[in-house]
Protein backbone atom coordinates (compact mmCIF):
# COMPACT_ATOMS: atom_id res chain seq x y z
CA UNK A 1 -5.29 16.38 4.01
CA UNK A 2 -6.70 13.16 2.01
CA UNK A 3 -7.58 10.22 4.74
CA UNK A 4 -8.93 7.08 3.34
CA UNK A 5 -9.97 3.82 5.13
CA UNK A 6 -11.45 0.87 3.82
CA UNK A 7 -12.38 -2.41 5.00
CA UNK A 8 -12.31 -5.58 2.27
CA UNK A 9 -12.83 -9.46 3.13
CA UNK A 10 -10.33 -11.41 0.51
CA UNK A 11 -10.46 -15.30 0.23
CA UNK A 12 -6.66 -15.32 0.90
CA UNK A 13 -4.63 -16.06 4.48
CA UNK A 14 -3.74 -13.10 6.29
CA UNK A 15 -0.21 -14.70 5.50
CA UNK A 16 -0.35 -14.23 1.81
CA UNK A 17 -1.67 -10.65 1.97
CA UNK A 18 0.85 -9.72 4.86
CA UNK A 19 3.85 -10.56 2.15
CA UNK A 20 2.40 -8.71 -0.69
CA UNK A 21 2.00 -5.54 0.88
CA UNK A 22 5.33 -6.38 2.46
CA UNK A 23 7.11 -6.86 -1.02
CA UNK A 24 7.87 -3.24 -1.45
CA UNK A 25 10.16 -3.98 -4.20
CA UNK A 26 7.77 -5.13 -6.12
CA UNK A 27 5.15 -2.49 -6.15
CA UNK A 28 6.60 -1.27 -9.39
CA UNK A 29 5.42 -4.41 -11.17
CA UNK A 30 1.98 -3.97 -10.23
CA UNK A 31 1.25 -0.11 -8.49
CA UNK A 32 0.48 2.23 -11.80
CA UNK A 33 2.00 5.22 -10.32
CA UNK A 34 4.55 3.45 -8.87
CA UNK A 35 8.04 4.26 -11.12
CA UNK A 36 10.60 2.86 -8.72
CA UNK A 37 10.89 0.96 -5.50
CA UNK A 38 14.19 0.03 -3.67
CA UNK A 39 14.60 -1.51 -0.32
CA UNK A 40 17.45 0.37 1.13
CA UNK A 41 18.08 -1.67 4.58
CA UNK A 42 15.94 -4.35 5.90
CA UNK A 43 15.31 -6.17 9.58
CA UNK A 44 12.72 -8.79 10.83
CA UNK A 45 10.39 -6.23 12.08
CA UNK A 46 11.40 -2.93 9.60
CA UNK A 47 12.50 -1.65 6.39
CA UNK A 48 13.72 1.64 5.09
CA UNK A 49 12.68 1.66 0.90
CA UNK A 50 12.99 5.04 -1.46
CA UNK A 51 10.28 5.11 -3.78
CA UNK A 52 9.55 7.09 -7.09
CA UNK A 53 5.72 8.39 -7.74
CA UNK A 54 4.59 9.69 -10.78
CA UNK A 55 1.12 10.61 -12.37
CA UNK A 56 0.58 12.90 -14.98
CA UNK A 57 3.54 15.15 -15.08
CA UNK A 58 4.58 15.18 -11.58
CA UNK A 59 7.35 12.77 -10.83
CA UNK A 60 8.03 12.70 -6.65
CA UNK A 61 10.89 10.79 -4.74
CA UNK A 62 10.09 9.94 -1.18
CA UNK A 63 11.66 7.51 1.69
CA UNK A 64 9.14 5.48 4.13
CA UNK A 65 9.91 3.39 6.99
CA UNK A 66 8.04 0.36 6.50
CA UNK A 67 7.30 -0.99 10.26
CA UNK A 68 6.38 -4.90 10.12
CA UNK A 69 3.81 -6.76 12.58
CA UNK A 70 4.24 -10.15 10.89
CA UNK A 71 1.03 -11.31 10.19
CA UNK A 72 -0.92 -8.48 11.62
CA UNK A 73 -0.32 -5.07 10.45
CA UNK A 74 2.26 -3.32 8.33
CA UNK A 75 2.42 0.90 8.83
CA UNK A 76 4.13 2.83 6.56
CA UNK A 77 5.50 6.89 7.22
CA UNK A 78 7.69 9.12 5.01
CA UNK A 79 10.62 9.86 7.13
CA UNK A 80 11.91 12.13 3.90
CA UNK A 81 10.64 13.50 0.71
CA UNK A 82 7.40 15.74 -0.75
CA UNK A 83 4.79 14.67 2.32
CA UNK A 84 3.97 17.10 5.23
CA UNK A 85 2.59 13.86 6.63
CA UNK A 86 2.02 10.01 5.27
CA UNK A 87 0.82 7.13 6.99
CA UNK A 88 -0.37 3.90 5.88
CA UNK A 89 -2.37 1.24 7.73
CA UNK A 90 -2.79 -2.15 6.69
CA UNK A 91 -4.12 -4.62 9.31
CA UNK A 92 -4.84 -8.21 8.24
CA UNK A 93 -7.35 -10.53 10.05
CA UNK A 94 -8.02 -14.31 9.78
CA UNK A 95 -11.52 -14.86 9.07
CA UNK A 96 -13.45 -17.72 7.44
CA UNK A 97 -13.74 -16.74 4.24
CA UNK A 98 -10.43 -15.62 4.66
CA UNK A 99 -8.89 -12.19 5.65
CA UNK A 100 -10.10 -9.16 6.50
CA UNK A 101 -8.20 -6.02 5.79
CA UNK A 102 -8.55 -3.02 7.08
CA UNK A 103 -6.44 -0.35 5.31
CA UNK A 104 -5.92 2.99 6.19
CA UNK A 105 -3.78 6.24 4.39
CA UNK A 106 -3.53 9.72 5.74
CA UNK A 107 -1.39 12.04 4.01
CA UNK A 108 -0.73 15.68 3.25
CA UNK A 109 2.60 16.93 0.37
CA UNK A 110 4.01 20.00 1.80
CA UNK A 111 3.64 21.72 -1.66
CA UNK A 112 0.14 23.01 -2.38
CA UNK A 113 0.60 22.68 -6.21
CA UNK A 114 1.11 18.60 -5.51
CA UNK A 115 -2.39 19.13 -2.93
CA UNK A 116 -4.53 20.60 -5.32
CA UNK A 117 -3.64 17.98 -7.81
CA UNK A 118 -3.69 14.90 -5.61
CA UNK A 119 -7.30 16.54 -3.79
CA UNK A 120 -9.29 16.08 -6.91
CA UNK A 121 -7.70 12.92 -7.71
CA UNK A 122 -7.25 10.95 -4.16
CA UNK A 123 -10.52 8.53 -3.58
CA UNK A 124 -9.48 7.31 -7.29
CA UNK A 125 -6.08 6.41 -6.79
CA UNK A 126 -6.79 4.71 -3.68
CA UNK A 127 -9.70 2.39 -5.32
CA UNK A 128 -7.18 1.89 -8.11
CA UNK A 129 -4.24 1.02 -5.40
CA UNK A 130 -6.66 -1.74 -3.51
CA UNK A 131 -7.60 -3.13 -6.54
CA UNK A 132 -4.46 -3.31 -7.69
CA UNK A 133 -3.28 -5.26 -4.41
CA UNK A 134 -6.33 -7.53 -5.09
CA UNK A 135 -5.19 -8.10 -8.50
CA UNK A 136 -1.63 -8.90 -7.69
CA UNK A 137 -2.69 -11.60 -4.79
CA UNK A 138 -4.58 -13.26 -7.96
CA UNK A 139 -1.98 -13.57 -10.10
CA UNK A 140 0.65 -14.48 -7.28
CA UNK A 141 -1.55 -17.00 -5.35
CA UNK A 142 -4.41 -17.59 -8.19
CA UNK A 143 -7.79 -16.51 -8.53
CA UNK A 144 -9.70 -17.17 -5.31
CA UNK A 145 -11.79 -20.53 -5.13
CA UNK A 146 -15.09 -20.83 -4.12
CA UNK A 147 -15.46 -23.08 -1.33
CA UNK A 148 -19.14 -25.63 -1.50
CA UNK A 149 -21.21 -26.51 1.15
């Protein structure tokens, strides 16, 4: 049962960071592990998206219900696929150099062959996931600028 939480301050708006994490369709452009990503049904406050996973030589379909807190907080839960459990936190908060994000994943795959591979792999792929966010708001929105006294 892999948790994770993290807390990062980003010299982008909460805004900005709100619509990447947001742009589920997209992940597949930027996530590494991330093989396919389709928005299934969509509303102002929720969307339904199937996803494809892969590392190594497991390949895993799932379907999350992404729940939407425009600009606050996005939380994400399997509602069908390989997870016992899933549940992703982001929460995004204006500060002055920026945002603050506070990100949070708890999840568990019902098969214990997918645990033991995931256990010894989990704190990596989540560093590699955050940074991957962080690289994506770069290229979208440029590379952060430092601000003078």
């Amino acid at each position: 049962m892999p948790t994770h939480a993290e807390q990062k301050i980003v010299p982008y708006t909460a805004e900005q960071l709100f619509e990447l994490v947001a742009d589920v369709g997209k992940y597949p452009e930027f996530l590494p592990w991330c093989l396919k990503a389709v928005v299934t049904s969509r509303t102002e406050h929720e969307l339904i998206a199937e996803l494809v996973v892969g590392f190594g030589p497991f390949r895993e379909a799932y379907t999350s219900r992404v729940e939407l807190d425009r600009p606050h907080r996005i939380v994400v839960r399997c509602i069908r696929g390989p997870f016992q459990r899933l549940e992703n936190i982001w929460t995004f908060h204006p500060v002055p150099e920026g945002c603050a994000i506070d990100f949070y994943v708890d999840f568990e795959f019902r098969s214990r062959l997918l645990r033991n591979a995931i256990g010894m792999v989990f704190n990596e792929g989540v560093r590699l996931m955050v940074k991957a966010f962080m690289a994506r708001a770069c290229d979208i929105y440029g590379p952060p600028v430092t601000r003078l006294s």
